[in-house]
C-alpha atoms as a PDB file:
ATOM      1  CA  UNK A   1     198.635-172.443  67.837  1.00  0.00           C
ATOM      2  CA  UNK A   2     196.214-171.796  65.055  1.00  0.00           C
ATOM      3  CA  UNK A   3     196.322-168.015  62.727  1.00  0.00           C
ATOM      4  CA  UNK A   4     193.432-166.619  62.433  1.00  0.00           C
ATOM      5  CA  UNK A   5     194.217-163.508  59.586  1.00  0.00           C
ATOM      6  CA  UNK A   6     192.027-160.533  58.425  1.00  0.00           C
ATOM      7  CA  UNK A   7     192.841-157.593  56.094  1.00  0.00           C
ATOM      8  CA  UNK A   8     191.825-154.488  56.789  1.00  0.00           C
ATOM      9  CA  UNK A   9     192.375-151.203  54.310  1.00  0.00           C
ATOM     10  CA  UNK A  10     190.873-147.891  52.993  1.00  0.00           C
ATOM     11  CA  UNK A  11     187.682-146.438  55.022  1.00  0.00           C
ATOM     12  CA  UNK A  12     185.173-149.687  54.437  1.00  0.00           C
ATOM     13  CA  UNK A  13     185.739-151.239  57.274  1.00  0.00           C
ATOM     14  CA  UNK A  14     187.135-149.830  60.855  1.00  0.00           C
ATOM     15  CA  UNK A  15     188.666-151.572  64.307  1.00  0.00           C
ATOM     16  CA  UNK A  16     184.991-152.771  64.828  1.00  0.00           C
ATOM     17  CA  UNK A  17     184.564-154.340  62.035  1.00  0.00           C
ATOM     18  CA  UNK A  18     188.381-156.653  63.286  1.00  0.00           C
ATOM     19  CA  UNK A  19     187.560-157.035  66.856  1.00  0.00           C
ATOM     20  CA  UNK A  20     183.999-158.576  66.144  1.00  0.00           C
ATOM     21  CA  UNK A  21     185.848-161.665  64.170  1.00  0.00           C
ATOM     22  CA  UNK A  22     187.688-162.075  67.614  1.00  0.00           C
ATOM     23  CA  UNK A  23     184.770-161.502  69.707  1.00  0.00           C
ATOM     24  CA  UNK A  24     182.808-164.014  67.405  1.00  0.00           C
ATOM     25  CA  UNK A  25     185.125-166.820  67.556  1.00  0.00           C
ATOM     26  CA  UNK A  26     185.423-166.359  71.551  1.00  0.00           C
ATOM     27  CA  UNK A  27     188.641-168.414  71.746  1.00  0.00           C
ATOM     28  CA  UNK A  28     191.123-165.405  72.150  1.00  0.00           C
ATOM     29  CA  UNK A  29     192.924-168.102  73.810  1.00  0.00           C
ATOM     30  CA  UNK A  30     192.913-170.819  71.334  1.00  0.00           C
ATOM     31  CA  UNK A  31     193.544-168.657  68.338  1.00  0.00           C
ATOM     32  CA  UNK A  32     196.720-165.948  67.441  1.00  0.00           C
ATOM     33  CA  UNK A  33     194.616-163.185  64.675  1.00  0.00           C
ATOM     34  CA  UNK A  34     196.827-161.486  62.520  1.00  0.00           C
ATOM     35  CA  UNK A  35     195.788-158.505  60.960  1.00  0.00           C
ATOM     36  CA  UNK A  36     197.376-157.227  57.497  1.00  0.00           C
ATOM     37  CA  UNK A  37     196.630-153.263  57.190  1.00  0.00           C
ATOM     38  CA  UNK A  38     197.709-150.158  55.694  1.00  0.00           C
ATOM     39  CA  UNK A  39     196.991-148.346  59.484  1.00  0.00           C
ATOM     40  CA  UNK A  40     199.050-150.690  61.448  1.00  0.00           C
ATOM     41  CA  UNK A  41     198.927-148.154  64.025  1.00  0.00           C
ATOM     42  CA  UNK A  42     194.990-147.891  64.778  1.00  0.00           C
ATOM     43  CA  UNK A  43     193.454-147.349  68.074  1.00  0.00           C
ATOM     44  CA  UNK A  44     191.240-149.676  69.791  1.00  0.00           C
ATOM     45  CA  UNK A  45     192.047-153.031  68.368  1.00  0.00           C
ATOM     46  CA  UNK A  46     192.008-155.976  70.543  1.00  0.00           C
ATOM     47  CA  UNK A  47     195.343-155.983  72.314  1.00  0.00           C
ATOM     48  CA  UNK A  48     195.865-159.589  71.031  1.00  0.00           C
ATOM     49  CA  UNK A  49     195.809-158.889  67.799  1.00  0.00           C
ATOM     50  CA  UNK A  50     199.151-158.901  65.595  1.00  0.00           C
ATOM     51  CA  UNK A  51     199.260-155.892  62.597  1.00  0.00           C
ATOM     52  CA  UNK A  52     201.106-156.168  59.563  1.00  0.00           C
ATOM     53  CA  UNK A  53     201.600-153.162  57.463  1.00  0.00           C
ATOM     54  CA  UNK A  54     200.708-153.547  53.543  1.00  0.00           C
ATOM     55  CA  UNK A  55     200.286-151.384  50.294  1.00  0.00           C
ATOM     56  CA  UNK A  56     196.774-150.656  49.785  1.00  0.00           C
ATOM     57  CA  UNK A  57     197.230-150.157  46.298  1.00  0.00           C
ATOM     58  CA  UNK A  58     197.359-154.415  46.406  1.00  0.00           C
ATOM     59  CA  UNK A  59     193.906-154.399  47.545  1.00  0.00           C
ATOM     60  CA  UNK A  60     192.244-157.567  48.194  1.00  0.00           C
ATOM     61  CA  UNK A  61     195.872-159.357  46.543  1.00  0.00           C
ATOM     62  CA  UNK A  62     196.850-158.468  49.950  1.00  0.00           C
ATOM     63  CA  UNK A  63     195.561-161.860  51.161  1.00  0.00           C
ATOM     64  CA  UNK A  64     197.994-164.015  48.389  1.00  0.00           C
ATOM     65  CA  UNK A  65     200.708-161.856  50.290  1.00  0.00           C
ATOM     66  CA  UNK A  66     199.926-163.997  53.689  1.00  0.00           C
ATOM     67  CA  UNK A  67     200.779-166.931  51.727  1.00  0.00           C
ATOM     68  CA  UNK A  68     204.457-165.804  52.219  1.00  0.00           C
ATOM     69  CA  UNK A  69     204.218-166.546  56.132  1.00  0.00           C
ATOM     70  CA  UNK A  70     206.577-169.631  57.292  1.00  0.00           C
ATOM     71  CA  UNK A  71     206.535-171.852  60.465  1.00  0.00           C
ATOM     72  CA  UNK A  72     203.322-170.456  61.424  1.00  0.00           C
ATOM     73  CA  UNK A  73     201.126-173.680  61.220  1.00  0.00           C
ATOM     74  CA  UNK A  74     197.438-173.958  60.579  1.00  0.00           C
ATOM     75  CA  UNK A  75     195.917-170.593  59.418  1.00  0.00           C
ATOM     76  CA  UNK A  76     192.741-169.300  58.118  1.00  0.00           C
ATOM     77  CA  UNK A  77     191.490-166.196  56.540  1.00  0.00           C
ATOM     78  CA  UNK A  78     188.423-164.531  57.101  1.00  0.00           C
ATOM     79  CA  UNK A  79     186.993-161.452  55.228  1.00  0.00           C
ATOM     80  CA  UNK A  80     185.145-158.440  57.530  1.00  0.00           C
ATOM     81  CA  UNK A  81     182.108-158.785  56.017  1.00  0.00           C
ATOM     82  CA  UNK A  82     180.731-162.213  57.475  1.00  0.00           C
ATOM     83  CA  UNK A  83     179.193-163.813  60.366  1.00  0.00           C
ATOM     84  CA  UNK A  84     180.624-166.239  61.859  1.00  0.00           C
ATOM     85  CA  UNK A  85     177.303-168.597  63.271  1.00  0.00           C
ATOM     86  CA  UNK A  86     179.317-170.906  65.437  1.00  0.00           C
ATOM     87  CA  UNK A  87     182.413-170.037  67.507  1.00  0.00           C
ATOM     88  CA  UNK A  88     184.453-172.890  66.795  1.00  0.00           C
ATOM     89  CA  UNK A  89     186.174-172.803  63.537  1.00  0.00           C
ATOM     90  CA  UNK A  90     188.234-175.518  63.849  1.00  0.00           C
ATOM     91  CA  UNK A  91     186.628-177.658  60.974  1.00  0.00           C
ATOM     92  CA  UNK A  92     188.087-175.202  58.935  1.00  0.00           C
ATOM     93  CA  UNK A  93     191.831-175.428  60.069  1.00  0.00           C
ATOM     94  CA  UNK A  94     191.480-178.899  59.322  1.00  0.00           C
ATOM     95  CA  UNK A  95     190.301-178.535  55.799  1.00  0.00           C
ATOM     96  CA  UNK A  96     193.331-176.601  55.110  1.00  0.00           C
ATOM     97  CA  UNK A  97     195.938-178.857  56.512  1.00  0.00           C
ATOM     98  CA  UNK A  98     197.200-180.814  53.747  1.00  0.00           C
ATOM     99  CA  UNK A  99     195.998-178.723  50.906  1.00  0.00           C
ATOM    100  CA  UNK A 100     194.710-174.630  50.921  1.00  0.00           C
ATOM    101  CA  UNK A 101     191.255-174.851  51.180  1.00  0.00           C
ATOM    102  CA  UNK A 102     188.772-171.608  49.818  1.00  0.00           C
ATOM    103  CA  UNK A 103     185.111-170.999  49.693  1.00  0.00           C
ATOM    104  CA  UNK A 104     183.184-172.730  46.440  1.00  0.00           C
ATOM    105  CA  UNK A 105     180.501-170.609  45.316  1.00  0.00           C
ATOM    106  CA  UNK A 106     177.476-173.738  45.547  1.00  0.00           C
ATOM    107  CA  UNK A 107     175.187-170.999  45.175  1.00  0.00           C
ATOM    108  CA  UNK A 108     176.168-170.444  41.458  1.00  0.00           C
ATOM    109  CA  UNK A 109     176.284-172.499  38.462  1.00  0.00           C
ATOM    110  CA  UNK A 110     179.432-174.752  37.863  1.00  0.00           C
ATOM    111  CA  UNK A 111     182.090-172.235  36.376  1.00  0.00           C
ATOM    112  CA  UNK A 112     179.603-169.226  36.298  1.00  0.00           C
ATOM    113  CA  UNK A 113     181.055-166.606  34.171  1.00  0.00           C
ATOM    114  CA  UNK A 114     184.296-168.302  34.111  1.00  0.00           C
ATOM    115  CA  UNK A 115     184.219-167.289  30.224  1.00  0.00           C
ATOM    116  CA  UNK A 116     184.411-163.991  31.376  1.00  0.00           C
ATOM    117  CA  UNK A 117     187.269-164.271  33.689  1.00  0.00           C
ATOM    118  CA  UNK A 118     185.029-165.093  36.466  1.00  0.00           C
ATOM    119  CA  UNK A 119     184.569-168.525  38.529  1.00  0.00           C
ATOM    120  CA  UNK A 120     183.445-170.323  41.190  1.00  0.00           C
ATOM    121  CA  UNK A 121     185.680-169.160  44.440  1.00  0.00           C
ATOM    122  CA  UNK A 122     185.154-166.807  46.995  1.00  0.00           C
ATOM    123  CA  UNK A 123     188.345-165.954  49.049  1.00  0.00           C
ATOM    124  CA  UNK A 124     186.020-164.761  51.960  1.00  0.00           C
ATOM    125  CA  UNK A 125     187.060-167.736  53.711  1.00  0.00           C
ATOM    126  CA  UNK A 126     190.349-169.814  53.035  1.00  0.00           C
ATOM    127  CA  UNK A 127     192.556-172.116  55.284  1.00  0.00           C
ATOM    128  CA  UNK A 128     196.427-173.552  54.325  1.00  0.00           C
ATOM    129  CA  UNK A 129     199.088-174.711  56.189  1.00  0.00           C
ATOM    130  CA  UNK A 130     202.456-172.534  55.991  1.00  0.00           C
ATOM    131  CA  UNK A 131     203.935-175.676  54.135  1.00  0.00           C
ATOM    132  CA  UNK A 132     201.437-175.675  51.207  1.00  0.00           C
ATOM    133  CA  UNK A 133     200.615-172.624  49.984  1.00  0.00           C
ATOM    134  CA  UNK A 134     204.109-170.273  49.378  1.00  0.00           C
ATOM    135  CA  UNK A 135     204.078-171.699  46.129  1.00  0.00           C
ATOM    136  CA  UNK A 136     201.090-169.126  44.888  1.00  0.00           C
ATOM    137  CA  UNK A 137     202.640-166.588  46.706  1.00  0.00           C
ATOM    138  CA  UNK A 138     205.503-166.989  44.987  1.00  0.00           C
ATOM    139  CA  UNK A 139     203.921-167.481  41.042  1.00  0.00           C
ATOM    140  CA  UNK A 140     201.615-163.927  41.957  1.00  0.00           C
ATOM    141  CA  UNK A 141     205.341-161.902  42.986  1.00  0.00           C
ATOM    142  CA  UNK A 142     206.374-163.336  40.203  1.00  0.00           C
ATOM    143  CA  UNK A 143     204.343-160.552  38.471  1.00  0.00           C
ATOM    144  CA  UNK A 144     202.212-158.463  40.791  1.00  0.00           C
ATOM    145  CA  UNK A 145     200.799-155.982  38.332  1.00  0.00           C
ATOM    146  CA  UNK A 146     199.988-158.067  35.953  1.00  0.00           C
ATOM    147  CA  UNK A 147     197.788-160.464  37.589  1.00  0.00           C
ATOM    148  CA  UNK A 148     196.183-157.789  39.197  1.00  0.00           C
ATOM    149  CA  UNK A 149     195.309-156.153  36.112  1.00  0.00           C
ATOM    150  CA  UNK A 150     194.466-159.452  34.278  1.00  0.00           C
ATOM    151  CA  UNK A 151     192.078-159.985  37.180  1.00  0.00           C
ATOM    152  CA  UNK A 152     190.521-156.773  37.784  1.00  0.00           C
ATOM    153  CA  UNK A 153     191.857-156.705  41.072  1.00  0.00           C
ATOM    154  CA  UNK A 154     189.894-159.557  42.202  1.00  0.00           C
ATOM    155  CA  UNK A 155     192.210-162.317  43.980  1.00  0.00           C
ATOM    156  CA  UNK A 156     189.454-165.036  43.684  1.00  0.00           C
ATOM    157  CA  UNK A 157     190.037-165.211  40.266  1.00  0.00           C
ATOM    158  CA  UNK A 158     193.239-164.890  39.826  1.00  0.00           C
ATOM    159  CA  UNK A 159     193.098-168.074  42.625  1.00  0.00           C
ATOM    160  CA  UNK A 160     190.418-169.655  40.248  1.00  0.00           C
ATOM    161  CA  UNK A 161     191.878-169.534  37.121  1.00  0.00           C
ATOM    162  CA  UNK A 162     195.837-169.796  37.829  1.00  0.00           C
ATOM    163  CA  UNK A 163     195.442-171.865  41.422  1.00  0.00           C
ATOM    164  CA  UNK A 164     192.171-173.476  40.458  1.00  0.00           C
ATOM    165  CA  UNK A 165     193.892-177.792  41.063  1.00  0.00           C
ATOM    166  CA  UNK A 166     195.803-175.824  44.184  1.00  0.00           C
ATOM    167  CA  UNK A 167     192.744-175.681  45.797  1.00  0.00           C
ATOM    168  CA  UNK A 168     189.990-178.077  47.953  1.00  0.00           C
ATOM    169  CA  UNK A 169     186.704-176.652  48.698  1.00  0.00           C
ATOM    170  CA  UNK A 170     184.324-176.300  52.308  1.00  0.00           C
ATOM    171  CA  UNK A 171     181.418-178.885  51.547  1.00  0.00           C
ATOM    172  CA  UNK A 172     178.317-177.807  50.201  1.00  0.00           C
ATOM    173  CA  UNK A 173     176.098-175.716  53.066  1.00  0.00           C
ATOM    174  CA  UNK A 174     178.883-174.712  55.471  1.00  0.00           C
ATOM    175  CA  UNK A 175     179.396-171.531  53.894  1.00  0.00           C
ATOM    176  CA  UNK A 176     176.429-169.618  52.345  1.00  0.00           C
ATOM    177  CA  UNK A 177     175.708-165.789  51.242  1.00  0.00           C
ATOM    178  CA  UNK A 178     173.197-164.197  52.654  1.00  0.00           C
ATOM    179  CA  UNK A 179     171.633-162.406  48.928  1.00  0.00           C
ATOM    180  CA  UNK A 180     172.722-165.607  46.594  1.00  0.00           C
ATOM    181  CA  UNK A 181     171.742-168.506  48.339  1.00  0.00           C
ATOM    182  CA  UNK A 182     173.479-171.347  50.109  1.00  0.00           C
ATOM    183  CA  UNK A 183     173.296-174.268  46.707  1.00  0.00           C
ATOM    184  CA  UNK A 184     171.685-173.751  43.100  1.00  0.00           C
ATOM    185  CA  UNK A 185     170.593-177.237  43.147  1.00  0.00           C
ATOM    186  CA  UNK A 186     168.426-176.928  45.960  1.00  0.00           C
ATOM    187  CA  UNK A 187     167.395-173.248  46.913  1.00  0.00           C
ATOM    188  CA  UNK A 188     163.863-172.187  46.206  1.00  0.00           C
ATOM    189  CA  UNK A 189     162.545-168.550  45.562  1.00  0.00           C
ATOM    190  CA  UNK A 190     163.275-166.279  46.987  1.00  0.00           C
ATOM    191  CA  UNK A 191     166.962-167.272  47.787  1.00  0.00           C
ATOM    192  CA  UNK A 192     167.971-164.438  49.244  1.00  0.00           C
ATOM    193  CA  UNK A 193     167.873-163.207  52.876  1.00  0.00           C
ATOM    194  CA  UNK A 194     167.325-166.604  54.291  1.00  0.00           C
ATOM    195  CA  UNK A 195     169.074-167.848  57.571  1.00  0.00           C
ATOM    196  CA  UNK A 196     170.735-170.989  57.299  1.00  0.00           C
ATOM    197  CA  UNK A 197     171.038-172.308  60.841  1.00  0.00           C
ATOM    198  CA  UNK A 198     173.128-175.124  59.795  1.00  0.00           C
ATOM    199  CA  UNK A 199     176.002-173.347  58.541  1.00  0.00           C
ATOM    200  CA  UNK A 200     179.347-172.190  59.951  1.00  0.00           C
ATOM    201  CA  UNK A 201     179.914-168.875  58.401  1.00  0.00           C
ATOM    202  CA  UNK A 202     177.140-166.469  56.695  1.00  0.00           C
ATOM    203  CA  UNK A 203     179.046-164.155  53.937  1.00  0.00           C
ATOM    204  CA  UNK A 204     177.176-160.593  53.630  1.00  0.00           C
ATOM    205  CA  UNK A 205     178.819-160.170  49.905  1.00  0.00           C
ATOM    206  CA  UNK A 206     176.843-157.880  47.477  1.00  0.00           C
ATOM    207  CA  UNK A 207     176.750-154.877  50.114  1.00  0.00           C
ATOM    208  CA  UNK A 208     177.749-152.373  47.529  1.00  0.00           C
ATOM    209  CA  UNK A 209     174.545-153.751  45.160  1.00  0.00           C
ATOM    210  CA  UNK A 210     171.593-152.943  47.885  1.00  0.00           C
ATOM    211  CA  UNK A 211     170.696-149.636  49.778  1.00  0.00           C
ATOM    212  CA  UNK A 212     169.963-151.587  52.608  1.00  0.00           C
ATOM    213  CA  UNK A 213     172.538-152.764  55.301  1.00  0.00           C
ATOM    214  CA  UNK A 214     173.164-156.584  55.159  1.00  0.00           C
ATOM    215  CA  UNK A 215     174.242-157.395  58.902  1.00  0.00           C
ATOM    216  CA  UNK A 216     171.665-155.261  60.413  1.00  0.00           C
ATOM    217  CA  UNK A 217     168.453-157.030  58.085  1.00  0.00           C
ATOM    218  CA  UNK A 218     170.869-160.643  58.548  1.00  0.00           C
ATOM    219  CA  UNK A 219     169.963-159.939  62.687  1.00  0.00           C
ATOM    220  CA  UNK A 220     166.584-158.931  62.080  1.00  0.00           C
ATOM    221  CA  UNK A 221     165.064-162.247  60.145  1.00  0.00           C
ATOM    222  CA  UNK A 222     167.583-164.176  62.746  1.00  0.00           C
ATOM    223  CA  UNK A 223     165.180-162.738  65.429  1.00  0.00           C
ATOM    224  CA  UNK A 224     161.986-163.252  63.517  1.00  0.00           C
ATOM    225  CA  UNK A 225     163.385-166.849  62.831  1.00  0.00           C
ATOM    226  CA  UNK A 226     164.357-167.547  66.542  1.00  0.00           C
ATOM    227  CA  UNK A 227     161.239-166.263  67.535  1.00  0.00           C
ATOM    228  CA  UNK A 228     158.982-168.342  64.573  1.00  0.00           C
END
């Protein structure tokens, strides 16, 4: 069976917010989803659907933590804030099989702001086999606080810089953000809130930038593009 995981903490993001990744992937069957959460105990998620209680004060380093997991198979991680265009995910389990796979960031520059501690992942989407990934779980407990500091509390770069030859990346326009663009090399102006049809997984990232909310205007130009 393949693991589909999701973390889920603090008041950002609610039950809804979990049971639309199942409802989007429509495979309830086909898929176990394992939430990690600091409300373990919340009412309303899909009965399917496998809690794990976590510290939120490990905030997003909560996903390295699922790392840990043996004997569990194929697994991939997906953040709240996406949209998932096409049900079946399995090209991602396989990217994952014989080495993690995360999210490359096409739609910056190569190493963009990697001076400045930042880089070219995005951990909104990963996938790793239980037999190839412990080993970063393992280096990050080797000194939680630390990395998190170092890091800002951002796991993508502590994944970039400490992980960075760990990792293969999704090819170029399967994964795309909805405000940055889908590839430097060959987006035009404006880049932003442009549907990709193509793609398997739109990411919403920058919400906390705009005063506008990104899945609602993400469904509105889908409509005025399906109907174009």
């Amino acid at each position: 069976m393949k693991n589909i995981f999701m973390l889920l903490y603090g008041d950002k993001y609610n039950h809804e917010d979990v049971n639309r990744i199942v409802e989007a992937t429509n495979c309830q069957t086909k898929y176990n989803y394992i939430l990690y959460t600091d409300n373990p105990g919340m009412d309303n998620l899909h009965p399917q659907i496998e809690t794990v209680k976590i510290d939120s004060d490990w905030g997003t380093f909560n996903k390295i933590k699922m790392f840990e997991r043996d004997n569990v198979g194929e697994c991939v991680y997906l953040d709240l804030d996406i949209i998932i265009q096409y049900p079946n995910i399995d090209i991602l389990f396989h990217k994952g099989v014989q080495k993690p796979a995360i999210c490359k960031t096409y739609w910056k520059h190569e190493g963009f702001e990697a001076e400045h501690d930042g880089g070219d992942f995005n951990s909104s989407v990963m996938s790793w086999n239980s037999s190839n990934a412990k080993h970063i779980y393992e280096h990050f407990m080797k000194n939680p606080d630390y990395f998190i500091t170092k890091y800002k509390g951002c796991d993508d770069k502590y994944l970039f810089h400490e992980h960075k030859d760990n990792f293969s990346n999704y090819g170029r326009g399967k994964i795309y953000s909805y405000m940055y663009g889908i590839d430097h090399k060959t987006d035009v102006s404006p880049r932003a809130k442009k549907y990709h049809e193509f793609a398997s997984i739109c990411l919403l990232n920058g919400q906390e930038n705009y005063d506008f909310d990104l899945r609602s205007d993400y469904y509105f130009n889908l409509s005025n593009n399906k109907v174009g």
